[in-house]
PDB file of N, CA and C in Angstrom:
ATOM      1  N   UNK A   1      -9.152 -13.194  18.833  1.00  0.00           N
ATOM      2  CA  UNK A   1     -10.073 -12.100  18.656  1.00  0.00           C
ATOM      3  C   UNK A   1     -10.731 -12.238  17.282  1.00  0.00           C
ATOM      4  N   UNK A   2     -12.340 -12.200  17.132  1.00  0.00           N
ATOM      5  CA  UNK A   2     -12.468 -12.154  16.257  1.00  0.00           C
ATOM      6  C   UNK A   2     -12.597 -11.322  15.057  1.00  0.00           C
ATOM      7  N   UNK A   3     -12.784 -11.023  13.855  1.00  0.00           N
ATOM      8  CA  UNK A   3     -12.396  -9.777  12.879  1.00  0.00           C
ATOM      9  C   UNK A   3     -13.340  -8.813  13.055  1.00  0.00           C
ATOM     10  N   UNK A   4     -14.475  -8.993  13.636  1.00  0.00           N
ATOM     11  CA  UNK A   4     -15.697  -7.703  14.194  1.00  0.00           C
ATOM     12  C   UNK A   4     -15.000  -7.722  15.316  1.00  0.00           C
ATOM     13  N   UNK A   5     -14.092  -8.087  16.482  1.00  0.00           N
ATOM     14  CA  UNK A   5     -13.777  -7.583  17.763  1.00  0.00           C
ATOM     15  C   UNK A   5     -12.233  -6.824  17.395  1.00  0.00           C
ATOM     16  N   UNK A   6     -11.833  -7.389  16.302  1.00  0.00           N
ATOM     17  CA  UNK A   6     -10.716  -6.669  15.993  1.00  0.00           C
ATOM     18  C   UNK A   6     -10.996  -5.420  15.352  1.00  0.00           C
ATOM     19  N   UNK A   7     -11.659  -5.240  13.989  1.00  0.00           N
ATOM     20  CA  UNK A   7     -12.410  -4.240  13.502  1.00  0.00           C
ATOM     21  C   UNK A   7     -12.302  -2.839  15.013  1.00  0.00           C
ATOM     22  N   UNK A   8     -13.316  -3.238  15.602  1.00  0.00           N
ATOM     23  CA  UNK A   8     -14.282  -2.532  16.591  1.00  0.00           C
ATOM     24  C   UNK A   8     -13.145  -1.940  17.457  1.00  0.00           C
ATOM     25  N   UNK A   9     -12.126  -2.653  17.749  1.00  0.00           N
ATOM     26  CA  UNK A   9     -10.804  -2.142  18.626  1.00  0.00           C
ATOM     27  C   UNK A   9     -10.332  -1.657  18.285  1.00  0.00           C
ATOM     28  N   UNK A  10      -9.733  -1.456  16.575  1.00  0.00           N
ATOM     29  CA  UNK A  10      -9.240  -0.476  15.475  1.00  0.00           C
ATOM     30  C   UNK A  10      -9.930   0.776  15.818  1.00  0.00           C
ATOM     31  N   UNK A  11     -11.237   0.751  15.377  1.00  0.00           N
ATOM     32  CA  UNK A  11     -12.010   1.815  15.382  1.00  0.00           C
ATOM     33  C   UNK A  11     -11.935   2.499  16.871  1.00  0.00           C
ATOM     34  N   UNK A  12     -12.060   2.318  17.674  1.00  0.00           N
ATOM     35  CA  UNK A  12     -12.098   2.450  18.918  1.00  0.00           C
ATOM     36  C   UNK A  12     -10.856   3.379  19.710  1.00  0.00           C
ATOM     37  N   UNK A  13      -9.949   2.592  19.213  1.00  0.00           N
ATOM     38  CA  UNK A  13      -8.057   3.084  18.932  1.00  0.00           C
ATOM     39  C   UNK A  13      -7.894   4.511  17.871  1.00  0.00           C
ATOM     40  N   UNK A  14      -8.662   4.854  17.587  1.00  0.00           N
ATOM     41  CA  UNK A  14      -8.386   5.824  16.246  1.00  0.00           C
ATOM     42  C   UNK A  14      -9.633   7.052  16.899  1.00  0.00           C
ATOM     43  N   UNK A  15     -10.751   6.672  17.371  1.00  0.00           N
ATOM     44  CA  UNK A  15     -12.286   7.204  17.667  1.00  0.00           C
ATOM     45  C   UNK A  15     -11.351   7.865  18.530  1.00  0.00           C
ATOM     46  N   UNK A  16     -10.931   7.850  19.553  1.00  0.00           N
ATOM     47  CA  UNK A  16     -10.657   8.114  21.372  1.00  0.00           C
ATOM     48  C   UNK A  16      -9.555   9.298  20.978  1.00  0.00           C
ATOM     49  N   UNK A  17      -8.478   9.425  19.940  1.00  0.00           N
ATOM     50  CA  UNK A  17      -7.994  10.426  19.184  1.00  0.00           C
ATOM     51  C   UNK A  17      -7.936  11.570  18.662  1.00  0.00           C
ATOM     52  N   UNK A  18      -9.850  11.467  18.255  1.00  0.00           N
ATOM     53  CA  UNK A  18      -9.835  12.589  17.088  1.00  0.00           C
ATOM     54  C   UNK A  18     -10.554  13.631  18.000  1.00  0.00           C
ATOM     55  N   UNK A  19     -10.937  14.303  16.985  1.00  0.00           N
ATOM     56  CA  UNK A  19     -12.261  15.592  16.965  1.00  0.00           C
ATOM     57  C   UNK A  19     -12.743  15.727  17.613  1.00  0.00           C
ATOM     58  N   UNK A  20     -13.809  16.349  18.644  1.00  0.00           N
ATOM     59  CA  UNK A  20     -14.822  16.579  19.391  1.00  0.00           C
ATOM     60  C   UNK A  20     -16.317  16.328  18.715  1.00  0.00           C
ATOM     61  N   UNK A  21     -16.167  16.297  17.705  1.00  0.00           N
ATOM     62  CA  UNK A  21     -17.599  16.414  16.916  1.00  0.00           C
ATOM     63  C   UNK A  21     -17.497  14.994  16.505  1.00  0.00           C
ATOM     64  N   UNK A  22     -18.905  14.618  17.501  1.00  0.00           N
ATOM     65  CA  UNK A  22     -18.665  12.789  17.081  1.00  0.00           C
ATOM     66  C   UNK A  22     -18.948  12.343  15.720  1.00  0.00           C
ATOM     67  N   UNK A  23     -19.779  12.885  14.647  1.00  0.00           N
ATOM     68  CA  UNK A  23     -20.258  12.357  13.850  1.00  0.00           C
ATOM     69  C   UNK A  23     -18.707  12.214  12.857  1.00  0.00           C
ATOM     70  N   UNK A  24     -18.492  13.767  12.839  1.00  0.00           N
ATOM     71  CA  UNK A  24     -16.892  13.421  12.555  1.00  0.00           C
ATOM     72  C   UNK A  24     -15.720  12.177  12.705  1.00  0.00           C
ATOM     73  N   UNK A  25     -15.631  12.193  13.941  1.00  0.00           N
ATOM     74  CA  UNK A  25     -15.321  11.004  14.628  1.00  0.00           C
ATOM     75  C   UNK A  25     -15.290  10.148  14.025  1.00  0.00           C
ATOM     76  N   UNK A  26     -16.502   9.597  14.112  1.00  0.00           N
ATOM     77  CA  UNK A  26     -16.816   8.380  13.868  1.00  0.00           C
ATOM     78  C   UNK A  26     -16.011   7.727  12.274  1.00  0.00           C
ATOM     79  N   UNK A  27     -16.393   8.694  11.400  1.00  0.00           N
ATOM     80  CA  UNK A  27     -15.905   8.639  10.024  1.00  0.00           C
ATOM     81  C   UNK A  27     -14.412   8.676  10.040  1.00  0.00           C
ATOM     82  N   UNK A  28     -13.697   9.984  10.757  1.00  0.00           N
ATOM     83  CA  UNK A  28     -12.664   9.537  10.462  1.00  0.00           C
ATOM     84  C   UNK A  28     -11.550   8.871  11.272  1.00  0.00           C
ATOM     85  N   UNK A  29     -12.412   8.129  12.254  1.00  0.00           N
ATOM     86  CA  UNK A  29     -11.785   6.877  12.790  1.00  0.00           C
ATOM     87  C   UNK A  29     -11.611   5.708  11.953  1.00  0.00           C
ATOM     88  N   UNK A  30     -12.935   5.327  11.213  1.00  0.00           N
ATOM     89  CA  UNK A  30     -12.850   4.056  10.640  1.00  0.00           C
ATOM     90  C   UNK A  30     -12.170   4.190   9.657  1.00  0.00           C
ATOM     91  N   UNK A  31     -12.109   5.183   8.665  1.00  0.00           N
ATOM     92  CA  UNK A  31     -10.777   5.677   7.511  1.00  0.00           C
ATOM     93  C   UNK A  31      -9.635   5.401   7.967  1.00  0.00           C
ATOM     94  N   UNK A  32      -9.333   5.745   9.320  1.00  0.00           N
ATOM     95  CA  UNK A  32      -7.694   5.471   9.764  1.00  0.00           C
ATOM     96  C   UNK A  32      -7.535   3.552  10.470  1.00  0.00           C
ATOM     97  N   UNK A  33      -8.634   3.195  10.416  1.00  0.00           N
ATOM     98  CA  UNK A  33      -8.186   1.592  10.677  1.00  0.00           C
ATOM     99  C   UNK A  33      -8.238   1.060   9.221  1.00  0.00           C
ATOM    100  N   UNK A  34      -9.497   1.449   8.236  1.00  0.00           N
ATOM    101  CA  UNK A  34      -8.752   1.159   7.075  1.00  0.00           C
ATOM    102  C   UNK A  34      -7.368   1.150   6.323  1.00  0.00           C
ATOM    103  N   UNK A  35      -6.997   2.338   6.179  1.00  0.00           N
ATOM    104  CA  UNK A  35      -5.633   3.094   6.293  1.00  0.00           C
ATOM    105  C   UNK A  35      -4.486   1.459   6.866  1.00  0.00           C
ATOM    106  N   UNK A  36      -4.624   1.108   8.026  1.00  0.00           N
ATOM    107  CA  UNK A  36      -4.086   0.428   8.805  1.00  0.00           C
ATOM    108  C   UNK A  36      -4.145  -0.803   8.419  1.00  0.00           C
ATOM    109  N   UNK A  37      -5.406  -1.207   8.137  1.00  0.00           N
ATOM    110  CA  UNK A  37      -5.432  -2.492   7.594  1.00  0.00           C
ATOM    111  C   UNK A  37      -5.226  -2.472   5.949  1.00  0.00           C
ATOM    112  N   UNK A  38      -5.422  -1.856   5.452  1.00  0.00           N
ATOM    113  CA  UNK A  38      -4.600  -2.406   3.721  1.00  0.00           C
ATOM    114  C   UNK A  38      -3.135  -1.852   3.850  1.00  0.00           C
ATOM    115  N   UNK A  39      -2.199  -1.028   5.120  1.00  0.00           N
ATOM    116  CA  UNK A  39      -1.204  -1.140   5.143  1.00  0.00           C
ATOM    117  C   UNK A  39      -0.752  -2.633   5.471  1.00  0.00           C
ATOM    118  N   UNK A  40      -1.485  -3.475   6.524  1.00  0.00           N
ATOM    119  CA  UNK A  40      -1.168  -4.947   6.405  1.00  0.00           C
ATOM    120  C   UNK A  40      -1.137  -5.657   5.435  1.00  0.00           C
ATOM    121  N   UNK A  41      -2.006  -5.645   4.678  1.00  0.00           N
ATOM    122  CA  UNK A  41      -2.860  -6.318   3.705  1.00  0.00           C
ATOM    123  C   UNK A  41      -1.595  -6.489   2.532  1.00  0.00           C
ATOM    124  N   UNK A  42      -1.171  -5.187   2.252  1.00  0.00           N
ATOM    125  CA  UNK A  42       0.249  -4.495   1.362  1.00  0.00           C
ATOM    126  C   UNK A  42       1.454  -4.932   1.970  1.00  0.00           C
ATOM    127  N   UNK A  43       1.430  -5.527   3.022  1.00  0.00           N
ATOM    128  CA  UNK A  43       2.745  -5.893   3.870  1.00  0.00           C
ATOM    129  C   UNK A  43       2.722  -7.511   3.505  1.00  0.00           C
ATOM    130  N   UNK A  44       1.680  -8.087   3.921  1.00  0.00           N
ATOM    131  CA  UNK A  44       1.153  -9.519   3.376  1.00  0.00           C
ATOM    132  C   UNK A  44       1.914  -9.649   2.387  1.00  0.00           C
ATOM    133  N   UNK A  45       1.203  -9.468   1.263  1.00  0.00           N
ATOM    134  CA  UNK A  45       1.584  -9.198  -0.198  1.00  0.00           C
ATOM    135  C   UNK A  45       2.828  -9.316  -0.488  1.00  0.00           C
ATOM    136  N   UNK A  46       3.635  -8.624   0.167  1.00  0.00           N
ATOM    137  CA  UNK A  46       5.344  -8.372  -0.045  1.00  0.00           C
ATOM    138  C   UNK A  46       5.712  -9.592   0.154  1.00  0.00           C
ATOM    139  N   UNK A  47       5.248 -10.051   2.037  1.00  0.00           N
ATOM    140  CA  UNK A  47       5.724 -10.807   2.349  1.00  0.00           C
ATOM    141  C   UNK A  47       5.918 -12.579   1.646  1.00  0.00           C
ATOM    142  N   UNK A  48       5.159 -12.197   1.047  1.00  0.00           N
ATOM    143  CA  UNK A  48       5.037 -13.667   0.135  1.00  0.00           C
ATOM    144  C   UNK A  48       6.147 -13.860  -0.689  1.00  0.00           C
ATOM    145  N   UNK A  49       6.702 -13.075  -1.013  1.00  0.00           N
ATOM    146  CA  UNK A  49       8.197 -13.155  -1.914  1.00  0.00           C
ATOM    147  C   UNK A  49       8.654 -14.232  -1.425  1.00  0.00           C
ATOM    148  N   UNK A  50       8.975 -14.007   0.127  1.00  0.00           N
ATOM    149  CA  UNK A  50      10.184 -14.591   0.922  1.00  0.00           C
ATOM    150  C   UNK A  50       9.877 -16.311   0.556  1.00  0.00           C
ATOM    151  N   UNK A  51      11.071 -17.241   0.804  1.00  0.00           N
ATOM    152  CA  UNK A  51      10.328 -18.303   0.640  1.00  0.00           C
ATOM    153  C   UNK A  51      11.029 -19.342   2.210  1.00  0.00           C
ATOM    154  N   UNK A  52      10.166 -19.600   2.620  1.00  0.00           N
ATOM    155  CA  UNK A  52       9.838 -20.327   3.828  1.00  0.00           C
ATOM    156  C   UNK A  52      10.856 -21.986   3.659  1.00  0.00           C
ATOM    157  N   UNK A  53      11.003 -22.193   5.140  1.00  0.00           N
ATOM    158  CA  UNK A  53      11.466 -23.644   5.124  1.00  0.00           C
ATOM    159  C   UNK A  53      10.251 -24.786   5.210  1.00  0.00           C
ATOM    160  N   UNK A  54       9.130 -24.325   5.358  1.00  0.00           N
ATOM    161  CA  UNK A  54       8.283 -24.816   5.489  1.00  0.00           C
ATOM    162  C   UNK A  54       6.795 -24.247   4.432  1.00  0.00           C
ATOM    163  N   UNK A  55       7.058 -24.438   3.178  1.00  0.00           N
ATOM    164  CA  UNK A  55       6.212 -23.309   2.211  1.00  0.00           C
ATOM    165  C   UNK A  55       4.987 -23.709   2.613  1.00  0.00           C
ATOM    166  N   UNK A  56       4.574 -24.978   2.713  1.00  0.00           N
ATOM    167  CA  UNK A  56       2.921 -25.320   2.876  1.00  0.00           C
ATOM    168  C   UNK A  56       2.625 -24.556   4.168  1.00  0.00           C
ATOM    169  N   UNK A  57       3.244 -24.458   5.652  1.00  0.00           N
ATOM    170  CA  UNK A  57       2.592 -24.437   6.723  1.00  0.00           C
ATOM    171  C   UNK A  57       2.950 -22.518   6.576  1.00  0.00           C
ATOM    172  N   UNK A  58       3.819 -22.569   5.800  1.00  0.00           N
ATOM    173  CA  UNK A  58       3.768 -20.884   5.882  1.00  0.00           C
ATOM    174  C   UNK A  58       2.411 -20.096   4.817  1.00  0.00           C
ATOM    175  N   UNK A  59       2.270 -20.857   4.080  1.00  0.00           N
ATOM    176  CA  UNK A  59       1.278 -20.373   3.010  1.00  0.00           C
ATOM    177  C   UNK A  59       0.289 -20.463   3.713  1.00  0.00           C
ATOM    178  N   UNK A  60      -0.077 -21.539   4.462  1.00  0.00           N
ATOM    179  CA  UNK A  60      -1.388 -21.440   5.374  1.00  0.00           C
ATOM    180  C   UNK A  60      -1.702 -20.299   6.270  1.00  0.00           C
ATOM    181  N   UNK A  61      -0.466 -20.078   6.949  1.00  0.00           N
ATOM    182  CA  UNK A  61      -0.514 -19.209   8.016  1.00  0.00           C
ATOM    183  C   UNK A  61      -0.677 -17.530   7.326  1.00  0.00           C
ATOM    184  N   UNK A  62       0.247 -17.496   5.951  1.00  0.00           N
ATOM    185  CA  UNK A  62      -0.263 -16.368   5.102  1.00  0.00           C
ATOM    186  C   UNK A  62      -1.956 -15.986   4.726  1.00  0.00           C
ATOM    187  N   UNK A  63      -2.094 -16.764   4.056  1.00  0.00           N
ATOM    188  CA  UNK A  63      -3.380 -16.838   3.985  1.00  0.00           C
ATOM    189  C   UNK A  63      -4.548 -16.681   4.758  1.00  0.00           C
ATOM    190  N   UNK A  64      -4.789 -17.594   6.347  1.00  0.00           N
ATOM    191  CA  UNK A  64      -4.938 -17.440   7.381  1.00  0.00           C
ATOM    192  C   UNK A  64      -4.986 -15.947   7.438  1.00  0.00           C
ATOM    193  N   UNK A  65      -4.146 -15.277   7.475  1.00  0.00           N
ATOM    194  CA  UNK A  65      -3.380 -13.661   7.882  1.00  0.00           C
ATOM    195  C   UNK A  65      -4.302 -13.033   7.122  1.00  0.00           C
ATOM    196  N   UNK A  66      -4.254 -12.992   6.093  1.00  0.00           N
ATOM    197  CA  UNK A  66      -4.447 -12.552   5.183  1.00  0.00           C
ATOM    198  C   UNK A  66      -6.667 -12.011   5.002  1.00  0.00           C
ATOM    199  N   UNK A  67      -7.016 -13.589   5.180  1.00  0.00           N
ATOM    200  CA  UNK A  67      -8.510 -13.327   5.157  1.00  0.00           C
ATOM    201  C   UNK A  67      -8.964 -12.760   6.375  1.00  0.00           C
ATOM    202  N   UNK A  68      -8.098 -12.864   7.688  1.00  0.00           N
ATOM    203  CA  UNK A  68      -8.268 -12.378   8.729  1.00  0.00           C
ATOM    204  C   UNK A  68      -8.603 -10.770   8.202  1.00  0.00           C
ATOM    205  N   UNK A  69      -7.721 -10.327   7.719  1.00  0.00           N
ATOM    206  CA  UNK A  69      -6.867  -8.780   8.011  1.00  0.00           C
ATOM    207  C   UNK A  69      -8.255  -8.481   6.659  1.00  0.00           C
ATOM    208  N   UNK A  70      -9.140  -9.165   5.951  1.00  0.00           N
ATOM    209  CA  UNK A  70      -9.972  -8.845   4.810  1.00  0.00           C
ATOM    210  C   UNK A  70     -11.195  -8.945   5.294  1.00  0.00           C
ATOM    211  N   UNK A  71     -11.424  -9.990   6.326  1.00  0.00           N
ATOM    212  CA  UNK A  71     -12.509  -9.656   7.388  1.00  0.00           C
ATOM    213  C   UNK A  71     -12.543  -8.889   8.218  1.00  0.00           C
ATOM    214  N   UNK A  72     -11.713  -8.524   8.625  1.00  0.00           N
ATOM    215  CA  UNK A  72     -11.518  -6.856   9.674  1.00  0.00           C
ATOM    216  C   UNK A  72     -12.053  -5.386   8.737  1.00  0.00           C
ATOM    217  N   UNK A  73     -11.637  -5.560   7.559  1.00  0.00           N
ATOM    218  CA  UNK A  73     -12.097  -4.412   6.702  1.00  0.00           C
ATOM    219  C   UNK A  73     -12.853  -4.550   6.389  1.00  0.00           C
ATOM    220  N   UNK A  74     -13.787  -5.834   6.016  1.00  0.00           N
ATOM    221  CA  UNK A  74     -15.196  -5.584   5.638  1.00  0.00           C
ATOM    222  C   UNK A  74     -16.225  -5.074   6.699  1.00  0.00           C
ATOM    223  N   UNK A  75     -15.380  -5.858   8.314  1.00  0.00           N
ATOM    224  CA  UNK A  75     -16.594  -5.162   9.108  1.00  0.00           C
ATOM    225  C   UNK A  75     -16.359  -3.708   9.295  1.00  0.00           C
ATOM    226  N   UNK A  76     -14.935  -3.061   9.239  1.00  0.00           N
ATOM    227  CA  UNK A  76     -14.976  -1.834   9.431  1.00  0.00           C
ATOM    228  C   UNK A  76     -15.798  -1.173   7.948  1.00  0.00           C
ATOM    229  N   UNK A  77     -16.018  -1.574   6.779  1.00  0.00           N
ATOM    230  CA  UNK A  77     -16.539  -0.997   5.886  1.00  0.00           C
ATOM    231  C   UNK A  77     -18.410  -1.402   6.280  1.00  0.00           C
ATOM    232  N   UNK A  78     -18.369  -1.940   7.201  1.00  0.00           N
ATOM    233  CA  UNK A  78     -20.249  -2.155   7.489  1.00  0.00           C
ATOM    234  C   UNK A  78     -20.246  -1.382   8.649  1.00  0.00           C
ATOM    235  N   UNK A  79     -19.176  -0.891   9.263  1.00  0.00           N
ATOM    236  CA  UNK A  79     -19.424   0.321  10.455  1.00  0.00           C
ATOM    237  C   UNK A  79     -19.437   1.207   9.705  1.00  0.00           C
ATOM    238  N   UNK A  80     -18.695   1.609   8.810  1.00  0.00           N
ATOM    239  CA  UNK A  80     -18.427   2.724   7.940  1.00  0.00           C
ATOM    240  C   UNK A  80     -19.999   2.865   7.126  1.00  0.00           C
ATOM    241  N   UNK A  81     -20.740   2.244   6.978  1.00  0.00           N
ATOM    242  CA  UNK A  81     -22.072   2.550   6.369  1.00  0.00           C
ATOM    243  C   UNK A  81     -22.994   2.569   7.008  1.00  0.00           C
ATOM    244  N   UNK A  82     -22.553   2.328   8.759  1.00  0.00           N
ATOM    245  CA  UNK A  82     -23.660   2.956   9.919  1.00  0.00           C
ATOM    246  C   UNK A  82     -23.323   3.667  10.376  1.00  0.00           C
ATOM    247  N   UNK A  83     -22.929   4.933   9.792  1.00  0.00           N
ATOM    248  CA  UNK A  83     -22.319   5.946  10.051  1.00  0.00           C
ATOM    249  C   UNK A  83     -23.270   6.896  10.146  1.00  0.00           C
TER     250      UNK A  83
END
């Protein structure tokens, strides 16, 4: 999935939830996938302590994780300004 189809499913997951008043909605859907994604982002982070049997292929896959979960928030922060 890509980080605008992931984004958009966040939002989507949180939208179907709230308020009746869409404009509402809309806003504070994408706040709660934010919310969600720098709780990953903060989980990442931790997770790097640990140290792997495999540090190179795990650092990749961190990282990997990581710009994923930073491209998901930027597109939710470009939904968040077509609000």
């Amino acid at each position: 999935m890509t980080a605008k189809d992931k984004a958009i499913d966040l939002y989507h997951k949180y939208y179907t939830t709230l308020l009746p008043n869409v404009r509402m909605r809309k806003g504070i859907a994408i706040q709660h996938a934010l919310i969600a994604v720098d709780e990953l982002l903060g989980h990442e982070a931790k997770h790097t302590s640990l140290k792997p049997l495999n540090h190179e292929a795990e650092f990749n896959l961190e990282k990997w994780a990581k710009d994923y979960w930073l491209q998901v928030k930027q597109e939710l922060l470009n939904l968040q300004n077509n609000v």
